[in-house]
N, C-alpha and C. Protein backbone atom coordinates (compact mmCIF):
# COMPACT_ATOMS: atom_id res chain seq x y z
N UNK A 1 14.85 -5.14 -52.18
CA UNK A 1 15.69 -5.51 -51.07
C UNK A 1 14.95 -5.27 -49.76
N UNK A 2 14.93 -6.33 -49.43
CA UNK A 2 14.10 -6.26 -47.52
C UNK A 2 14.98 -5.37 -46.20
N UNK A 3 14.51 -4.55 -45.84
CA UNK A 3 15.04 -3.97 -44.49
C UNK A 3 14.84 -4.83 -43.66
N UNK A 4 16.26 -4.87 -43.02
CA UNK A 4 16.51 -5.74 -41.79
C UNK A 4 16.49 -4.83 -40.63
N UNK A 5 16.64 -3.38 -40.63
CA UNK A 5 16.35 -2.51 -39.11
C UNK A 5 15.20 -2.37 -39.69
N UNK A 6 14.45 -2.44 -37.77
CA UNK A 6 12.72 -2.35 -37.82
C UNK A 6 12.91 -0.92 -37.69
N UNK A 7 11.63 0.11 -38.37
CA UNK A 7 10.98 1.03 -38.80
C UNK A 7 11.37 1.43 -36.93
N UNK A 8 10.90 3.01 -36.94
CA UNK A 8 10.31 3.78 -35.59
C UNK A 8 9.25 3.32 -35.01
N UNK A 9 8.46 2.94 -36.08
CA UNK A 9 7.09 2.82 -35.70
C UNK A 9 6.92 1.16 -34.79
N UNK A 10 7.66 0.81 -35.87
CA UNK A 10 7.81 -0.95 -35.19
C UNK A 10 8.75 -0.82 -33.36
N UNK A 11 9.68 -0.32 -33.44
CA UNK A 11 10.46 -0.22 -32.18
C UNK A 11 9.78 0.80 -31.18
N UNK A 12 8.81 1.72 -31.56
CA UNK A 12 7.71 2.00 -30.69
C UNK A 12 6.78 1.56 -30.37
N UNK A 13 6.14 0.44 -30.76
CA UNK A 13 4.70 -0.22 -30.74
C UNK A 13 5.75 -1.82 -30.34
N UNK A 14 6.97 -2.19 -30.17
CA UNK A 14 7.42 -3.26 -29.53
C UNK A 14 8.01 -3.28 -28.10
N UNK A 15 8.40 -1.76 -27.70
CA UNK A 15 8.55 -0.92 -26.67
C UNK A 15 7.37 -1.18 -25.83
N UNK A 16 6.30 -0.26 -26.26
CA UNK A 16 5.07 -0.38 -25.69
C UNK A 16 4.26 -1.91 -25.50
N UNK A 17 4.77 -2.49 -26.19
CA UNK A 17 4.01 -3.64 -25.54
C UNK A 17 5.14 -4.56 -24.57
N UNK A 18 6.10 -4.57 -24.50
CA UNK A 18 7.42 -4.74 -23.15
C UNK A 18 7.00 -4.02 -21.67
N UNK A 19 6.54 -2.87 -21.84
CA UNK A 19 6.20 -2.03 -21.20
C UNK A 19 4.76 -2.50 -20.50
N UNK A 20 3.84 -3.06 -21.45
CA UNK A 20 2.88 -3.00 -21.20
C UNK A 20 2.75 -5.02 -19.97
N UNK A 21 3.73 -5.65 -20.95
CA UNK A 21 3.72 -6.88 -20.31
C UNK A 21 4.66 -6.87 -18.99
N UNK A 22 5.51 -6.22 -18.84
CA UNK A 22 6.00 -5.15 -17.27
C UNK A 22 4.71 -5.20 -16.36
N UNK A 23 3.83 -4.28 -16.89
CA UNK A 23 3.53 -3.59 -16.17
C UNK A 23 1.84 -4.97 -15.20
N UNK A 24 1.64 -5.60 -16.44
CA UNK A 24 0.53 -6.69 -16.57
C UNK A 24 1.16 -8.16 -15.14
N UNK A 25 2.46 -8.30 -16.10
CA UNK A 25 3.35 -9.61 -15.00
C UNK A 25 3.46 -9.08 -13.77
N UNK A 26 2.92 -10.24 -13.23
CA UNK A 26 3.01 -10.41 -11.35
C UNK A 26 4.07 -10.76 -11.10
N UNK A 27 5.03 -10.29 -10.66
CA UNK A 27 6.10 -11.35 -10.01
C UNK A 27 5.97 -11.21 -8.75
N UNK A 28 6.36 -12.49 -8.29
CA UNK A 28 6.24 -13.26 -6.77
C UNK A 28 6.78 -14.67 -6.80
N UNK A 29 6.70 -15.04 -5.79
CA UNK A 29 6.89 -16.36 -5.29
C UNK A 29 5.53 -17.37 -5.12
N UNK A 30 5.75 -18.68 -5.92
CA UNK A 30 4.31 -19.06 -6.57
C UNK A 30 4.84 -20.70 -5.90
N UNK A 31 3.99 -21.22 -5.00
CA UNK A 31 3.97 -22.60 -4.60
C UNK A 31 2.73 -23.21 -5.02
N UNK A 32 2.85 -24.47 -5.88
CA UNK A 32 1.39 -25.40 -6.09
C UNK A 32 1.45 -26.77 -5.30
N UNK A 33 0.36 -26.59 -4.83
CA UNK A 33 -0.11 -28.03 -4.17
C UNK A 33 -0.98 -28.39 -4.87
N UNK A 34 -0.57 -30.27 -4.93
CA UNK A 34 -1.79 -31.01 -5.20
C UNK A 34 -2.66 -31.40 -4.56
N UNK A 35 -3.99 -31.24 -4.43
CA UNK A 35 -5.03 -31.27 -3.84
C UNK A 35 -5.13 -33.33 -3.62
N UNK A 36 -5.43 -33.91 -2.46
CA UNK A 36 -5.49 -35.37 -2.50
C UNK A 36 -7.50 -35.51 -2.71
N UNK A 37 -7.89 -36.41 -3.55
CA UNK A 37 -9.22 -36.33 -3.78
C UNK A 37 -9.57 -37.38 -2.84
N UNK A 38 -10.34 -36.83 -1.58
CA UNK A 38 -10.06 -37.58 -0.93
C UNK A 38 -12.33 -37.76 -0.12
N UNK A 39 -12.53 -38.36 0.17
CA UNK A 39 -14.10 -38.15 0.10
C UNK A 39 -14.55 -37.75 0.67
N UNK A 40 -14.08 -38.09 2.54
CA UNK A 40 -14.38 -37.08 3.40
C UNK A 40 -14.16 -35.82 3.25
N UNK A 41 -13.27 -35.29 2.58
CA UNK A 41 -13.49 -33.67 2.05
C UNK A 41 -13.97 -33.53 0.67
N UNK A 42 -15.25 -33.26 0.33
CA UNK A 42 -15.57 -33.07 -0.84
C UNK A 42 -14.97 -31.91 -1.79
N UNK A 43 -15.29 -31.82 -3.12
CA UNK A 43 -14.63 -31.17 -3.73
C UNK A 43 -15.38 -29.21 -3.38
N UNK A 44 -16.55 -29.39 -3.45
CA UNK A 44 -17.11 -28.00 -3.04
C UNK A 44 -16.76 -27.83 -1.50
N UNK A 45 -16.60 -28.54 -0.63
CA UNK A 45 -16.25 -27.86 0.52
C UNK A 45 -14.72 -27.08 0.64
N UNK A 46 -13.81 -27.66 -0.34
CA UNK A 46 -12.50 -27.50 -0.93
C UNK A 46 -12.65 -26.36 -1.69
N UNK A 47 -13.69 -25.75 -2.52
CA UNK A 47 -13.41 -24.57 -3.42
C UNK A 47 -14.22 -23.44 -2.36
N UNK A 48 -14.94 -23.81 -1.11
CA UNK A 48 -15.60 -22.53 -0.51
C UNK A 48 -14.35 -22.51 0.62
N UNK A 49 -13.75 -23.03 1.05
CA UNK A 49 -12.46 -22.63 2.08
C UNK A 49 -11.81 -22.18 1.82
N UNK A 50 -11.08 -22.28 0.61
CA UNK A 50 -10.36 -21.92 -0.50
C UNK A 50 -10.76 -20.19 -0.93
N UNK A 51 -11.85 -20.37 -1.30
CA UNK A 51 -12.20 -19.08 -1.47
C UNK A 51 -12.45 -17.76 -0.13
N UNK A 52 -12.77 -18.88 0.99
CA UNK A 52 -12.62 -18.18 2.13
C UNK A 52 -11.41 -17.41 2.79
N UNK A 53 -10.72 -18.89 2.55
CA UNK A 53 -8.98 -17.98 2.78
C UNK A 53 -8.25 -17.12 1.89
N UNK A 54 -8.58 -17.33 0.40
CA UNK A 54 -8.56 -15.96 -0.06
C UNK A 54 -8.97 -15.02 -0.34
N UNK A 55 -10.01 -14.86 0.42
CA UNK A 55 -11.00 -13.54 1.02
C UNK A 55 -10.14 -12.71 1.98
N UNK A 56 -9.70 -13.87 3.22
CA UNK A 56 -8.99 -13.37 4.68
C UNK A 56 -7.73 -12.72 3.90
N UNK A 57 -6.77 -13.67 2.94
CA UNK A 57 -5.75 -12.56 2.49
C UNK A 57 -5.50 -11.71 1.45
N UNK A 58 -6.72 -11.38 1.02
CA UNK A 58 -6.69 -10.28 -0.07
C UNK A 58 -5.74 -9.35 -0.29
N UNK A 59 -5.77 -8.58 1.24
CA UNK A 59 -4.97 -7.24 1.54
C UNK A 59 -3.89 -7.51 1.39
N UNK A 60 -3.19 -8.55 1.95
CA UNK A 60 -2.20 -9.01 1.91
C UNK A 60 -1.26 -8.87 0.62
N UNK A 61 -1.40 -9.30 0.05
CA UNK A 61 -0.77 -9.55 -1.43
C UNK A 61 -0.47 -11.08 -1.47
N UNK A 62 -1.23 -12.00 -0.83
CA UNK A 62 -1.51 -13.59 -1.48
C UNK A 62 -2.55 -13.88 -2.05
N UNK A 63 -2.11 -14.52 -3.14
CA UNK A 63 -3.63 -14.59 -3.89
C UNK A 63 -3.44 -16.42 -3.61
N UNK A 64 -4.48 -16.71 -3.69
CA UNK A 64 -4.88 -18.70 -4.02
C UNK A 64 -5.79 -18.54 -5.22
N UNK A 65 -5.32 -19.79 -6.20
CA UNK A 65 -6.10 -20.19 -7.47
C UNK A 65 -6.55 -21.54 -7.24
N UNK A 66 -7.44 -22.29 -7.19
CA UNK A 66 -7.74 -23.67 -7.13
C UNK A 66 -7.66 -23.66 -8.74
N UNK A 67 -7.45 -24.80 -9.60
CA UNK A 67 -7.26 -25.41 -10.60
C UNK A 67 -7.56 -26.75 -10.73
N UNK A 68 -8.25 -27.23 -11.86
CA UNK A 68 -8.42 -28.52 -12.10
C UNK A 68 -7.34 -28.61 -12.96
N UNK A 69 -6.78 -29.75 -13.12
CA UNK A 69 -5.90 -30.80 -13.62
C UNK A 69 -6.69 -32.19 -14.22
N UNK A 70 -5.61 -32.95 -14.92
CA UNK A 70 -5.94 -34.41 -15.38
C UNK A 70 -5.32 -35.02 -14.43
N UNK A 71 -4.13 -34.23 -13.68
CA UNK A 71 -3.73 -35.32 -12.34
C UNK A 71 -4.49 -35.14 -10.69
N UNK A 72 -5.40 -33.84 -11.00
CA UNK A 72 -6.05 -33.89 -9.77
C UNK A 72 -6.43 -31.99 -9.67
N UNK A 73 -6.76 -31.91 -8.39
CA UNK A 73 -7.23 -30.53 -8.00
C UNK A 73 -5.68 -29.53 -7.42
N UNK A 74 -5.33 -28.74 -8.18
CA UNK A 74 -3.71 -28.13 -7.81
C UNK A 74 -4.30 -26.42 -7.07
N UNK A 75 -3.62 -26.28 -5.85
CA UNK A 75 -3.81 -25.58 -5.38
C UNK A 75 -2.65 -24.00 -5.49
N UNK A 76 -2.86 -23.09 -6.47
CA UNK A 76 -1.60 -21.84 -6.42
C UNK A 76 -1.65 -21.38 -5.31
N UNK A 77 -0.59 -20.78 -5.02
CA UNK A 77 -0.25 -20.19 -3.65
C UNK A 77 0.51 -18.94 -4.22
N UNK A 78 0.15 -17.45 -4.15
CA UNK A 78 1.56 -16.57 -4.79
C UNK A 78 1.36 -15.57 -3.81
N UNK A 79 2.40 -14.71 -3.86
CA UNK A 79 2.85 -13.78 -2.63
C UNK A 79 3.49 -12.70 -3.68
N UNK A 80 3.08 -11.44 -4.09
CA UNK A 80 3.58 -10.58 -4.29
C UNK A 80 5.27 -9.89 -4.10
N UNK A 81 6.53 -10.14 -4.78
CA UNK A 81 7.33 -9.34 -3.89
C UNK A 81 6.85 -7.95 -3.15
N UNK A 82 6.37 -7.16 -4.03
CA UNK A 82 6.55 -6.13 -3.32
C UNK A 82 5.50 -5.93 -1.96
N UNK A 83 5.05 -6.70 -1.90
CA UNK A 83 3.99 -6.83 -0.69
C UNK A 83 5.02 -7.44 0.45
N UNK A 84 5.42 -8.59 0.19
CA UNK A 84 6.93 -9.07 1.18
C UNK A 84 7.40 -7.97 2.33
N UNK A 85 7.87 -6.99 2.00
CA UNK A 85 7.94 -6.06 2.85
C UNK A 85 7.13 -5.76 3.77
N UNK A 86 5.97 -5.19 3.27
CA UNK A 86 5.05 -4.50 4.23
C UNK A 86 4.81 -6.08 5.20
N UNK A 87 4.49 -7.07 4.54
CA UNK A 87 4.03 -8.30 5.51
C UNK A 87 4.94 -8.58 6.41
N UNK A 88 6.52 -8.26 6.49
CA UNK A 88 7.60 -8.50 7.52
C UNK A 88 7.55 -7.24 8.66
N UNK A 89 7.04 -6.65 8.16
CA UNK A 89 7.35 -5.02 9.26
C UNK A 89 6.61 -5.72 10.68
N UNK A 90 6.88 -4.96 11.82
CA UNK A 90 6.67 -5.31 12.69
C UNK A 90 5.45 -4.37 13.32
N UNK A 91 5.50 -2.88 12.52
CA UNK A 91 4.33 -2.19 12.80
C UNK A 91 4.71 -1.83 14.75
N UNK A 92 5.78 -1.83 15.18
CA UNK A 92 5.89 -2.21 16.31
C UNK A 92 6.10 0.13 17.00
N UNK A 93 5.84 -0.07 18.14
CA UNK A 93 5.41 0.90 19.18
C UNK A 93 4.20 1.68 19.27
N UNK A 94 4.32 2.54 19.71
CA UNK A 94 2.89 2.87 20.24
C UNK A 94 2.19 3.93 18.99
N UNK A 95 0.91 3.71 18.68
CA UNK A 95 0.81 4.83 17.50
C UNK A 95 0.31 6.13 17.85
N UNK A 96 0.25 6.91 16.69
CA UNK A 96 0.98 8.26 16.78
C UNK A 96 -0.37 9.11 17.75
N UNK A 97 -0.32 9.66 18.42
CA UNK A 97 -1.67 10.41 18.50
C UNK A 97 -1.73 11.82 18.17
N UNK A 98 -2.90 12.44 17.93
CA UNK A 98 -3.29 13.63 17.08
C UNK A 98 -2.51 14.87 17.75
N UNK A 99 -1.77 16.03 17.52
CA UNK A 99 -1.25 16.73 18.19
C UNK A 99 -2.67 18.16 17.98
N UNK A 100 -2.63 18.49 19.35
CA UNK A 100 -3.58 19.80 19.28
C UNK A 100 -2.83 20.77 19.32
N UNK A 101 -3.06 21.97 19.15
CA UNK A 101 -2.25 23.23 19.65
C UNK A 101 -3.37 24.49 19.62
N UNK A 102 -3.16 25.43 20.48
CA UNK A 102 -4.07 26.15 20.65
C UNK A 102 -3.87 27.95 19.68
N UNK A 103 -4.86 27.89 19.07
CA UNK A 103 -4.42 29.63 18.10
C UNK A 103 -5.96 30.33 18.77
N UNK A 104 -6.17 31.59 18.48
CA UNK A 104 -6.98 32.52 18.78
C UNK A 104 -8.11 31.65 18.61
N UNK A 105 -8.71 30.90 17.63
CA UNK A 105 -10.16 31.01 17.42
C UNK A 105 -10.72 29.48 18.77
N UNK A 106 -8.77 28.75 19.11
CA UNK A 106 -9.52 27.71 19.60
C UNK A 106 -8.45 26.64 19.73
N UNK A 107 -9.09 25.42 19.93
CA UNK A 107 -7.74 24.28 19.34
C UNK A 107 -7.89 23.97 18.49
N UNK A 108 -7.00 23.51 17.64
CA UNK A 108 -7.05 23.30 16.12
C UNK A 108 -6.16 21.72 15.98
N UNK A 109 -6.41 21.20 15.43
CA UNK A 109 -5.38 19.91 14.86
C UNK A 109 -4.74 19.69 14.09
N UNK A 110 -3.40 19.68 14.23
CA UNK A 110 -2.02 19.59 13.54
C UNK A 110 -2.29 19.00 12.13
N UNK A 111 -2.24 19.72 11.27
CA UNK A 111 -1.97 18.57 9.89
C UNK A 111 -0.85 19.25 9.25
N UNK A 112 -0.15 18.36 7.94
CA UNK A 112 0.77 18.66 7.15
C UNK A 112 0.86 20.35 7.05
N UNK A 113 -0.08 20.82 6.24
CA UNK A 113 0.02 22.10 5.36
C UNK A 113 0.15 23.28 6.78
N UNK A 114 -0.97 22.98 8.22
CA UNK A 114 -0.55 23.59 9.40
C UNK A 114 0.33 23.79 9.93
N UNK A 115 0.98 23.00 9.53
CA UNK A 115 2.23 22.65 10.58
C UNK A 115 3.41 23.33 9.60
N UNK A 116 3.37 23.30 8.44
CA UNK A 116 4.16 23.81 7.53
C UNK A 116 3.98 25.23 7.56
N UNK A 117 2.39 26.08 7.73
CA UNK A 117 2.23 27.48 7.93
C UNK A 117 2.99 27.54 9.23
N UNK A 118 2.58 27.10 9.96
CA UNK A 118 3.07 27.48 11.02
C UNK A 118 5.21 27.86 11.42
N UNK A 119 5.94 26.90 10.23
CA UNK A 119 7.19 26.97 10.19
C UNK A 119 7.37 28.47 9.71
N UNK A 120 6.86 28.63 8.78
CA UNK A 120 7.05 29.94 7.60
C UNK A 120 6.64 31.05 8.67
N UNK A 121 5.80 30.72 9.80
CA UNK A 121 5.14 32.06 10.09
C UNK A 121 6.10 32.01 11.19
N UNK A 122 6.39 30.89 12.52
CA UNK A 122 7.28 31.28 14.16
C UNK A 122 8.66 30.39 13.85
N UNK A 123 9.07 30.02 12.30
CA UNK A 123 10.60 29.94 12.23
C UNK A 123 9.98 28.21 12.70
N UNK A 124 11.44 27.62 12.57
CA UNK A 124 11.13 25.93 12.78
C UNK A 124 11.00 25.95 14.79
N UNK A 125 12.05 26.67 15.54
CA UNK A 125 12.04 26.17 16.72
C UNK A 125 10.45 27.24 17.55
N UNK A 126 10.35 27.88 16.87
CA UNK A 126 8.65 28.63 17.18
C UNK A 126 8.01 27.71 17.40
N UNK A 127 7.62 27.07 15.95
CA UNK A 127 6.74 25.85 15.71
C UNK A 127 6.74 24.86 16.61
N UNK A 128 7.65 24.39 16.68
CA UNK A 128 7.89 23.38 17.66
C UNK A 128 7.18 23.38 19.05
N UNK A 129 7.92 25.08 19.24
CA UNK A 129 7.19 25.12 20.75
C UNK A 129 5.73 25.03 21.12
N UNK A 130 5.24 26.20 19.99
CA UNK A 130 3.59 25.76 19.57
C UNK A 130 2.73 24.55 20.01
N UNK A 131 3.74 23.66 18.95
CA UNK A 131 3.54 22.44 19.23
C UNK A 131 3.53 21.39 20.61
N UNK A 132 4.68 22.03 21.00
CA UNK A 132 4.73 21.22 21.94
C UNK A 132 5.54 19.88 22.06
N UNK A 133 6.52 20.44 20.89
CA UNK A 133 7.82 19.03 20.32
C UNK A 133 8.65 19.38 20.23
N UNK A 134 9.69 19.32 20.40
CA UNK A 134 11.72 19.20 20.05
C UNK A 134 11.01 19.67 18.67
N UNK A 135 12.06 20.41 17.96
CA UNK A 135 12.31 20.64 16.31
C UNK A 135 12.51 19.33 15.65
N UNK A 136 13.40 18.73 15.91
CA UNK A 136 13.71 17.42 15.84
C UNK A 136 12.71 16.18 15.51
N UNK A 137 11.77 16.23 16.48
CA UNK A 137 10.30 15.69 16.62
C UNK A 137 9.82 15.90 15.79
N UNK A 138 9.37 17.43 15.48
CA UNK A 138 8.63 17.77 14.64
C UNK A 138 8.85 17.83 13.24
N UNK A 139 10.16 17.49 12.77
CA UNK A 139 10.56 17.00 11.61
C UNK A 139 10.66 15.46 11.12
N UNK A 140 10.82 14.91 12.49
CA UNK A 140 10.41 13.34 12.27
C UNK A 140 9.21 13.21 11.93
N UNK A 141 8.22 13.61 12.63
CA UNK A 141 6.42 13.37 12.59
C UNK A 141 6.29 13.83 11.04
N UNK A 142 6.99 15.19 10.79
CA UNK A 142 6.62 15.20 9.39
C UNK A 142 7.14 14.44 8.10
N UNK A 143 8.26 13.95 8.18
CA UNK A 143 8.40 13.12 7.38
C UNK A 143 7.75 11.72 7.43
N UNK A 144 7.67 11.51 8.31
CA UNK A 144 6.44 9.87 8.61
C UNK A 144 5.05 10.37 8.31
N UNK A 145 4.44 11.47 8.37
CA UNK A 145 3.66 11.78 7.92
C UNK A 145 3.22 12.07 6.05
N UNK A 146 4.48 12.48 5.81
CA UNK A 146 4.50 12.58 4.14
C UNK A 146 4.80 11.42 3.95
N UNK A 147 5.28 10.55 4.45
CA UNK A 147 5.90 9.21 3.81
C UNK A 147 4.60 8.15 3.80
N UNK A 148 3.65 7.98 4.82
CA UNK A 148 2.65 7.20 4.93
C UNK A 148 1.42 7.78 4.39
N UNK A 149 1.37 9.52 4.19
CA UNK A 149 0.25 10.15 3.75
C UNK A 149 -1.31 9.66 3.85
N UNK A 150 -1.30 9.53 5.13
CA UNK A 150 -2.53 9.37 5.94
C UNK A 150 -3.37 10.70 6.07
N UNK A 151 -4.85 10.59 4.86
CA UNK A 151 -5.51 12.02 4.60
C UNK A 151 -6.15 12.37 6.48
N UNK A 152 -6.71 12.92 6.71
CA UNK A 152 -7.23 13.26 6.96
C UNK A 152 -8.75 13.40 6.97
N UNK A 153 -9.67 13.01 8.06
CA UNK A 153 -10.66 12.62 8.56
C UNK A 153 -11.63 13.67 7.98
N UNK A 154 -12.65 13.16 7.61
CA UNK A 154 -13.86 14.20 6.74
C UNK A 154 -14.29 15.31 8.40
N UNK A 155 -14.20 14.95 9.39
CA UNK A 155 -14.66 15.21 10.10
C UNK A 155 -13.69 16.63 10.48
N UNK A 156 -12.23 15.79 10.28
CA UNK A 156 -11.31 17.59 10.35
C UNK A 156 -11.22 18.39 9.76
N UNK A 157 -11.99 17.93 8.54
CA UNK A 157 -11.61 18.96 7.52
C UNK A 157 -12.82 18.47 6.47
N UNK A 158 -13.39 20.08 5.95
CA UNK A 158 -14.23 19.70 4.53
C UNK A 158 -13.98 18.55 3.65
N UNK A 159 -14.82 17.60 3.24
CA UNK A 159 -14.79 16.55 2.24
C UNK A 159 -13.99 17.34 1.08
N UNK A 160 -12.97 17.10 0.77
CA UNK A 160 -12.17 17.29 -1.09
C UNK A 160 -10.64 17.98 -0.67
N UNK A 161 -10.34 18.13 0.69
CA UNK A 161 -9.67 18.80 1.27
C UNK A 161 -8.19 17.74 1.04
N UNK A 162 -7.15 17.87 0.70
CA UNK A 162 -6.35 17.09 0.51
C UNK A 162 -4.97 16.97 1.48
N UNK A 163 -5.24 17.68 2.62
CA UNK A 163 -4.26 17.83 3.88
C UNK A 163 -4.28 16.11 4.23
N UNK A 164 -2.84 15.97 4.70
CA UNK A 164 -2.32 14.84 5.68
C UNK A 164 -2.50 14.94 7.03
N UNK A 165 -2.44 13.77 8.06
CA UNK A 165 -2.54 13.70 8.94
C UNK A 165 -1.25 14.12 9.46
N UNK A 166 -1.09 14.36 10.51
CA UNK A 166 0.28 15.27 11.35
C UNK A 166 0.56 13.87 12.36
């Protein structure tokens, strides 16, 4: 008599590959154009522009595929959702600049784990003053700071050093 429920082994190794085609599939928004074969634009000047402009949007999250066809040269166009976001932000006011504050040996520059000694050691509205920010401030900066986790410059700190920017 044949078993009709699949084994552990089968519903783990069918899991894992669901999982695995998750993780492989792009989803986005995918437009194709047909390329017109047309003479004044040759076909290699068409695959180095092509490749040019998807050089310029790499970062982005658009990719371009040129494709041959039997009906002609089809051009993909895809856009990442989760890239969508970051490409709408406006990135808009002025950016952040480095906060100094002065301790015994000198000035020193604000980073995450500093700024956090510094709570534990003069209390949150200590710190602040230190600083030179509202409490308030200085809890905003740090959460935009953990949230974007911008390391820190080899130059502020030993190479392997894993502090955020403040």
């Amino acid at each position: 008599m044949k078993n009709f429920y699949p084994t552990k082994e089968e519903i783990r190794k069918r899991r894992a590959a669901e999982r695995k085609e998750l993780l492989t599939k792009e989803r986005g928004l995918a437009c194709c154009f047909l390329l017109s074969e047309d003479p004044a634009y040759p076909v290699e000047d068409q695959e180095r522009d092509v490749a040019r402009i998807a050089k310029e949007l790499s970062g982005t999250g658009v990719t371009l595929e040129l494709t041959k066809t039997d009906r002609g040269r089809i051009l993909k166009l895809t856009v990442r959702e989760n890239n969508l976001k970051n490409l709408k932000t406006r990135h808009a006011g002025r950016p952040l600049e480095d906060i100094w504050y002065q301790t015994d040996e000198g000035e020193e520059k604000a980073t995450v784990k500093k700024v956090r000694g510094l709570i534990t050691a003069y209390g949150a509205i200590g710190a602040a003053k230190v600083l030179g920010l509202s409490k308030a401030g200085m809890y905003k900066r740090l959460s935009t700071a953990e949230q974007t986790k911008r390391p820190c410059m080899p130059s502020d700190h030993p190479i392997g050093n894993d502090d955020l920017r403040f």
